[in-house]
Protein backbone atom coordinates (compact mmCIF):
# COMPACT_ATOMS: atom_id res chain seq x y z
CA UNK A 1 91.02 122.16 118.22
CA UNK A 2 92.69 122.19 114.78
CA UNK A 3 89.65 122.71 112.94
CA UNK A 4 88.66 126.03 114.96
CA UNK A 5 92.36 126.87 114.38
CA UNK A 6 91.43 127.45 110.53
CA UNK A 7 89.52 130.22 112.20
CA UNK A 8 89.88 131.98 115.12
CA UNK A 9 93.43 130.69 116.94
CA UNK A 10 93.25 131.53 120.34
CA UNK A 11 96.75 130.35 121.38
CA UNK A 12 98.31 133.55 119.64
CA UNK A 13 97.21 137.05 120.93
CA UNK A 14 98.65 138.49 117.77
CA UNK A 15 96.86 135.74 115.83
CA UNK A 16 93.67 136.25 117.30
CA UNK A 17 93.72 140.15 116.79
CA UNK A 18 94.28 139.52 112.80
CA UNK A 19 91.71 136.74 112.43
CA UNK A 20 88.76 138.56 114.65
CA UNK A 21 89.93 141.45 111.91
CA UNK A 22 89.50 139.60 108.85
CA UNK A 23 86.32 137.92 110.32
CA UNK A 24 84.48 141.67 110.73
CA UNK A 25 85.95 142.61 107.45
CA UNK A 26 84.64 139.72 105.56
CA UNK A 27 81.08 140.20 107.33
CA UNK A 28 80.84 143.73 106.45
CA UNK A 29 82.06 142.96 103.00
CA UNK A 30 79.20 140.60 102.68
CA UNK A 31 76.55 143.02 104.34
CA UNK A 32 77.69 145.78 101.92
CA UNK A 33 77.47 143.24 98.96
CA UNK A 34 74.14 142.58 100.05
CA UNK A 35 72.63 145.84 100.36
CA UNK A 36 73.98 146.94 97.50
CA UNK A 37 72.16 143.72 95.62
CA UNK A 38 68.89 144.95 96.94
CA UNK A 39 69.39 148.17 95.86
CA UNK A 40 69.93 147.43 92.59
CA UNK A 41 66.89 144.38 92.34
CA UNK A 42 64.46 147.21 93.48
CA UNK A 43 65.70 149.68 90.89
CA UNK A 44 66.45 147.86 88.12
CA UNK A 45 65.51 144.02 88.22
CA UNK A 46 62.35 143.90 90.10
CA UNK A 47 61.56 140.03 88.98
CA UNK A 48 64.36 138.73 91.70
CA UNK A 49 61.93 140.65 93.87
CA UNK A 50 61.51 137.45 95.45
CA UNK A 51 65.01 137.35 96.74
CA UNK A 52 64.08 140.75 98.87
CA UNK A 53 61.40 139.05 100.40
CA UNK A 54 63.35 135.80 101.29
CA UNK A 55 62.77 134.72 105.31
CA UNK A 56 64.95 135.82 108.13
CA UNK A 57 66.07 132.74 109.08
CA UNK A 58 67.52 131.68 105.26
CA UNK A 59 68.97 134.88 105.25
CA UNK A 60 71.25 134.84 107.99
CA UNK A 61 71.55 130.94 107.10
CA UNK A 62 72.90 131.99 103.94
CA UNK A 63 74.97 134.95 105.46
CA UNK A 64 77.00 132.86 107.93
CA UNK A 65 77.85 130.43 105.08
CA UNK A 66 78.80 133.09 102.98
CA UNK A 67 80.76 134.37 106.15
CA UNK A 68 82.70 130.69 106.60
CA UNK A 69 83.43 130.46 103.20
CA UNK A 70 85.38 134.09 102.79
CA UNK A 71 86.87 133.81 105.67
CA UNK A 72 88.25 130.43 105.32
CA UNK A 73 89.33 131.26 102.05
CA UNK A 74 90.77 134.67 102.53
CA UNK A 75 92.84 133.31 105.14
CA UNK A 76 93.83 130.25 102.61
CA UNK A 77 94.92 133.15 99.95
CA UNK A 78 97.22 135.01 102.84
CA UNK A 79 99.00 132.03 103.76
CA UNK A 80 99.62 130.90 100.48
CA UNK A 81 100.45 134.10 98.54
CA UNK A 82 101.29 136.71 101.51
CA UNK A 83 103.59 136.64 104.29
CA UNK A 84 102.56 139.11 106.71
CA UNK A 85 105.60 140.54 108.89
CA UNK A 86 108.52 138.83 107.21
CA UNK A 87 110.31 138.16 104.07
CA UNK A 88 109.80 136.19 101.26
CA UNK A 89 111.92 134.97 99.20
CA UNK A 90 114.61 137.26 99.44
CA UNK A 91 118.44 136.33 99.45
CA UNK A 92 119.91 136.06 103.37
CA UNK A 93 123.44 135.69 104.74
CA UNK A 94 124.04 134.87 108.17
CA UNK A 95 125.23 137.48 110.20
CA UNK A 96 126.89 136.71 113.75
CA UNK A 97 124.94 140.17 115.06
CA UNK A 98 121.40 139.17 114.05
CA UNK A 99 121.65 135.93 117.05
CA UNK A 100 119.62 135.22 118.64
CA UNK A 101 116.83 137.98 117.66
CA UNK A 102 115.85 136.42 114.38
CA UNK A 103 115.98 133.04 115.71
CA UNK A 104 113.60 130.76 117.60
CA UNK A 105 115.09 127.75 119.57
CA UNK A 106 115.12 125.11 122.06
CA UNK A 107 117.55 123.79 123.61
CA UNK A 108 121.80 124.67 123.99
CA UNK A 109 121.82 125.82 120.64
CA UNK A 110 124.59 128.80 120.74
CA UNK A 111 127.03 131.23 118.74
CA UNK A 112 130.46 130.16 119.00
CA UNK A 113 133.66 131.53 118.00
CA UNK A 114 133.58 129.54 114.92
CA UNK A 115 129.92 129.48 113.82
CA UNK A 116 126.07 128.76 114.87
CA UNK A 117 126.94 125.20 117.32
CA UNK A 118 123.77 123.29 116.88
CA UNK A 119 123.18 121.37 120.33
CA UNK A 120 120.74 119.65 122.42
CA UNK A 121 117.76 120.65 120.37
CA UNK A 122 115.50 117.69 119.76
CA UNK A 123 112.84 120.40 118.20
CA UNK A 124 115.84 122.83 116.51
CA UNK A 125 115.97 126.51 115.46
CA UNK A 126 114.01 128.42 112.87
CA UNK A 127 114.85 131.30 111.29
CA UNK A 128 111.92 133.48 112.13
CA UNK A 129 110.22 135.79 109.41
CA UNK A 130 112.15 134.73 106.32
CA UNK A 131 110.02 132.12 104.34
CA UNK A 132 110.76 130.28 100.90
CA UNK A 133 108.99 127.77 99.09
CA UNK A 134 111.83 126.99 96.24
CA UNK A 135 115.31 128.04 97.23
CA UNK A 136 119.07 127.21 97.88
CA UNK A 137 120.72 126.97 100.87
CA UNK A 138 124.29 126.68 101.03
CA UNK A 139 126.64 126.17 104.05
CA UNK A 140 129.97 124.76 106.00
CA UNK A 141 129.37 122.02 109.29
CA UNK A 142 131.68 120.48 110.97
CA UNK A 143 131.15 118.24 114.31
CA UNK A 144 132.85 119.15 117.23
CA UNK A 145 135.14 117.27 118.90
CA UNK A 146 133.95 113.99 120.45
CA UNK A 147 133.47 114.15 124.39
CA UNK A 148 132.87 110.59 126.66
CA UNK A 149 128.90 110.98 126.71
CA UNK A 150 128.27 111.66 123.13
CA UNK A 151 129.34 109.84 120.52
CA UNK A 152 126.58 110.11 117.47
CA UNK A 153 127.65 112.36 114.29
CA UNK A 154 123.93 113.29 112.99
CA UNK A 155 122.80 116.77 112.22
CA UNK A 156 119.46 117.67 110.94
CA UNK A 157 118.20 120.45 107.92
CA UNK A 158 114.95 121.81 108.38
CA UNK A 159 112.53 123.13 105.64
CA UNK A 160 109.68 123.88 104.58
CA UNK A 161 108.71 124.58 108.56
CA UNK A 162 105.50 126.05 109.97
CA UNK A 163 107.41 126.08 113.40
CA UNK A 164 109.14 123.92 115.68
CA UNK A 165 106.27 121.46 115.40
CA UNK A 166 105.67 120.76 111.67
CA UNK A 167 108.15 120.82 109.40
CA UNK A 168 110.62 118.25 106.81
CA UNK A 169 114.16 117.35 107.96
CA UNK A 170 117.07 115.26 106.37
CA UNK A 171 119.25 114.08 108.99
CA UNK A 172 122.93 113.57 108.16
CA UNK A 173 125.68 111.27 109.83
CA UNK A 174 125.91 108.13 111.28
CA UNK A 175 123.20 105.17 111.07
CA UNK A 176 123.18 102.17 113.24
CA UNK A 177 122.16 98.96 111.90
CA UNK A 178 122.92 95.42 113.03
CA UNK A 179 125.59 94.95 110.05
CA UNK A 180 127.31 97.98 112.55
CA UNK A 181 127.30 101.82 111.11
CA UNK A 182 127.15 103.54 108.14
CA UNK A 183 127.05 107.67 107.23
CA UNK A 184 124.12 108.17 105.24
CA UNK A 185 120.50 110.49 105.15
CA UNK A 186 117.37 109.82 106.61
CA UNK A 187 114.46 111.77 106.00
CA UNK A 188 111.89 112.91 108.46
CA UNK A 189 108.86 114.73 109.04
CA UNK A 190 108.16 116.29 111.57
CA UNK A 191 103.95 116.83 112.26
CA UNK A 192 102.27 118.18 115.41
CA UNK A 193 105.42 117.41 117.61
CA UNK A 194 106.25 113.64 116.47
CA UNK A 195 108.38 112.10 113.89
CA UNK A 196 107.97 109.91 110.87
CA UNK A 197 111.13 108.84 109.97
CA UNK A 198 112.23 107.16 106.42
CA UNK A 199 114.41 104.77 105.93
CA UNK A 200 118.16 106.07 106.14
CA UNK A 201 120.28 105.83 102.73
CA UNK A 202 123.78 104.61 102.62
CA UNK A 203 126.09 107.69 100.81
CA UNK A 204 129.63 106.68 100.73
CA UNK A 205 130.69 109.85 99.44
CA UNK A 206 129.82 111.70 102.72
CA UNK A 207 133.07 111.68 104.94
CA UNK A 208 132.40 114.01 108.20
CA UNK A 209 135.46 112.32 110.29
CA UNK A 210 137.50 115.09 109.54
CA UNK A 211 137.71 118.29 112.13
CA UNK A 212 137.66 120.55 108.33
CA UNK A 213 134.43 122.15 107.05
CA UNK A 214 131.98 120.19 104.97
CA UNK A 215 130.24 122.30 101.87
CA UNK A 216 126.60 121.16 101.66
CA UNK A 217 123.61 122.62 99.49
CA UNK A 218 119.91 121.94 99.61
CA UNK A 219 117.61 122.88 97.17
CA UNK A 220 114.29 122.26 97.07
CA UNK A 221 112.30 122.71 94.09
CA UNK A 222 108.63 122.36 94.56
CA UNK A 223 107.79 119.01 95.37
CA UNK A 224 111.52 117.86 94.96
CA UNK A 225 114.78 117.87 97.54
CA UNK A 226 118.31 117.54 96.11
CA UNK A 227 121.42 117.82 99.03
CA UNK A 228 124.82 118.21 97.26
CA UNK A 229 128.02 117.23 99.54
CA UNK A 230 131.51 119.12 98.14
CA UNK A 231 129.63 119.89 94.95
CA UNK A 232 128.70 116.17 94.21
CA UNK A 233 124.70 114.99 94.39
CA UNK A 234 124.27 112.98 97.09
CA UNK A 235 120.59 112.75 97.91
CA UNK A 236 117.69 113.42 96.09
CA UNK A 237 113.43 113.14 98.10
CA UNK A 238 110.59 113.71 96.43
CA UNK A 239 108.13 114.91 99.36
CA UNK A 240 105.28 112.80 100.13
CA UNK A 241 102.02 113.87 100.63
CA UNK A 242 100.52 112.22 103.31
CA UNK A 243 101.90 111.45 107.11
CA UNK A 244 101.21 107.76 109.05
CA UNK A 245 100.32 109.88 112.63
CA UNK A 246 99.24 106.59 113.78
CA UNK A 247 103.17 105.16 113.42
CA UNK A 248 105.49 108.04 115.25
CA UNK A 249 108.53 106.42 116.22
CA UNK A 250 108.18 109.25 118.93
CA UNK A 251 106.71 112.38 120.08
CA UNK A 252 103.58 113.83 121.48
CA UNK A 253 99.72 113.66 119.90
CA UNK A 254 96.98 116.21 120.67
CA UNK A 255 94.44 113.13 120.91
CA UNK A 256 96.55 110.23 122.33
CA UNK A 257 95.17 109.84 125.14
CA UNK A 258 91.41 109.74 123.77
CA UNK A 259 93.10 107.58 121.25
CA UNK A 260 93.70 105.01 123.53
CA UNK A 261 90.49 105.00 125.03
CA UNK A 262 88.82 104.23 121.88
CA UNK A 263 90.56 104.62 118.76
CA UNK A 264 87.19 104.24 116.64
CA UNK A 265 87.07 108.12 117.24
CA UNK A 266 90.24 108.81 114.95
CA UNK A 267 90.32 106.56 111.90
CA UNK A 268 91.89 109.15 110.11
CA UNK A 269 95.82 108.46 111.22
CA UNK A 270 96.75 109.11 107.46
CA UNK A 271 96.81 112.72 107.02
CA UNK A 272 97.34 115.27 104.34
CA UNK A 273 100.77 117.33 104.81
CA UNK A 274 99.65 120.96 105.18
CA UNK A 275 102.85 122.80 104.39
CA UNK A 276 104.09 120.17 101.50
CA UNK A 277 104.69 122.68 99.12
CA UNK A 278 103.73 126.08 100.89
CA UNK A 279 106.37 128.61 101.81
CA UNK A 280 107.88 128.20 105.20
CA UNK A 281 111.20 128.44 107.52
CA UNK A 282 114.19 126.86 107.24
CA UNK A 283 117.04 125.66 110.14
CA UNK A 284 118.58 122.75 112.17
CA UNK A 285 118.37 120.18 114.36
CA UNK A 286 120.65 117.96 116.76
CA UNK A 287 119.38 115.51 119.14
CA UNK A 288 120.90 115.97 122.75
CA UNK A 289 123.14 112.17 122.53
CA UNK A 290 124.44 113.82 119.16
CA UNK A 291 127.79 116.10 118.73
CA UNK A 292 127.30 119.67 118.64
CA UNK A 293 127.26 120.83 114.58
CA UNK A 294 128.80 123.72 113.88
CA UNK A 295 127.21 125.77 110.80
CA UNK A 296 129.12 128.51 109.37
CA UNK A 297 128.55 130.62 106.09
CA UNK A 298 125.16 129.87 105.78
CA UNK A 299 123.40 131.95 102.64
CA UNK A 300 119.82 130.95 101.35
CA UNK A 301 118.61 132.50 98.06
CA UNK A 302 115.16 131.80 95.80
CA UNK A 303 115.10 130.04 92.66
């Protein structure tokens, strides 16, 4: 199923409209191409008369190739270099009258009196149609007060996101560990629904006891992540390339159940990370045991 995604994707309407589109388009492209070719061998280069002449069946051999390849590659060169129906890198500011319609969610994630209160969202929010590949994203979180059934300070930034089901994330707070808790950042990536999650890093600058507003800035600069806490570098993650599918701490895999049944099938658990450096969303994440984050001032601009 993901290869035939790269083609036709039949889980989007919308999606499937474009691509059946750009799939006539690049055949008649080719078809014009061609009998424009044999126009001009017949009129002006008639020793690649041969290539007239070539059999039916290598012809349309050679036509669906040529059909595979210009599709595949025209759709390679719009999601790289063209956003279609949003904005790229342009400067935002978050506006209390643009939620929820530019958003996409799960969970109790809500506007409150103070700011966006991320909660209960194990997959997060995304700000839809607004994609950057190297930017700066500046805001003020503060947890909310602590009630009996939740007790864990973590938040999560997302980046870099194709949607709610691919996408990086540093998650900041508190860390258990058998020597007890620390505050720290643990990276994670987030691919086809499940988690690979990095060892968290001790930061003993980051103090998020107090009910005041935290300042925090991510920038991400190609291939490179730097989080600044009250103006002071805190963090810095250079992206990796590849994801271990075969190690999610947890989550859901398109083939898990086949994989079980005979994992000779999928040898390939180490896979490339489609949208390492690509443009994409950006947003956050709280697990439902964590307290609600409260985000407010949040401006994003290219570099």
């Amino acid at each position: 199923m993901e290869n035939i995604k790269n083609y036709l994707n039949f889980e989007n309407p919308k999606h499937l409209f474009m691509d059946v589109c750009l799939w006539f388009f690049c055949g008649g492209l080719i078809l014009w191409i061609a009998r424009y070719l044999r126009w001009f061998i017949i009129h002006f280069h008639r020793d690649f008369l041969f290539l007239v002449k070539t059999p039916a069946p290598i012809k349309i051999a050679a036509f669906f190739l040529s059909l595979i390849s210009l599709f595949y590659f025209s759709k390679y060169f719009i999601k790289k270099f063209i956003t279609i129906g949003g904005n790229k890198d342009k400067k935002y500011k978050f506006r209390k009258n643009t939620w929820p319609d530019t958003w996409s969610f799960n969970g109790a994630i809500n506007l409150g009196a103070e700011g966006l209160v991320i909660d209960s969202s194990r997959a997060g929010c995304l700000l839809e149609k607004h994609y950057w590949q190297n930017f700066k994203m500046s805001f003020d979180m503060k947890f909310e007060n602590n009630d009996a059934t939740r007790d864990e300070k973590k938040f999560g930034i997302i980046f870099r996101a194709e949607n709610l089901d691919n996408y990086f994330m540093l998650e900041i707070g508190e860390h258990k560990t058998k020597n007890g808790c620390h505050v720290g950042i643990k990276p994670h990536i987030r691919f086809k629904g499940g988690w690979e999650e990095l060892a968290p890093k001790k930061i003993d600058t980051l103090k998020l006891e107090s009910s005041e507003f935290n300042e925090f800035i991510l920038k991400v600069d190609r291939r490179m992540v730097y989080l600044d806490y009250k103006g002071e570098n805190v963090f810095n993650w250079e992206l990796p390339t590849h994801v271990d599918v075969n190690h999610y701490e947890s989550g859901v895999r398109e083939e898990n159940n086949l994989e079980k049944r005979d994992t000779f099938l999928y040898q390939d658990h180490v896979r490339k990370i489609p949208f390492r450096l690509n443009h994409g969303l950006v947003g956050f994440r709280s697990h439902w045991n964590h307290v609600p984050a409260i985000i407010k001032d949040l401006k994003i601009k290219p570099l």
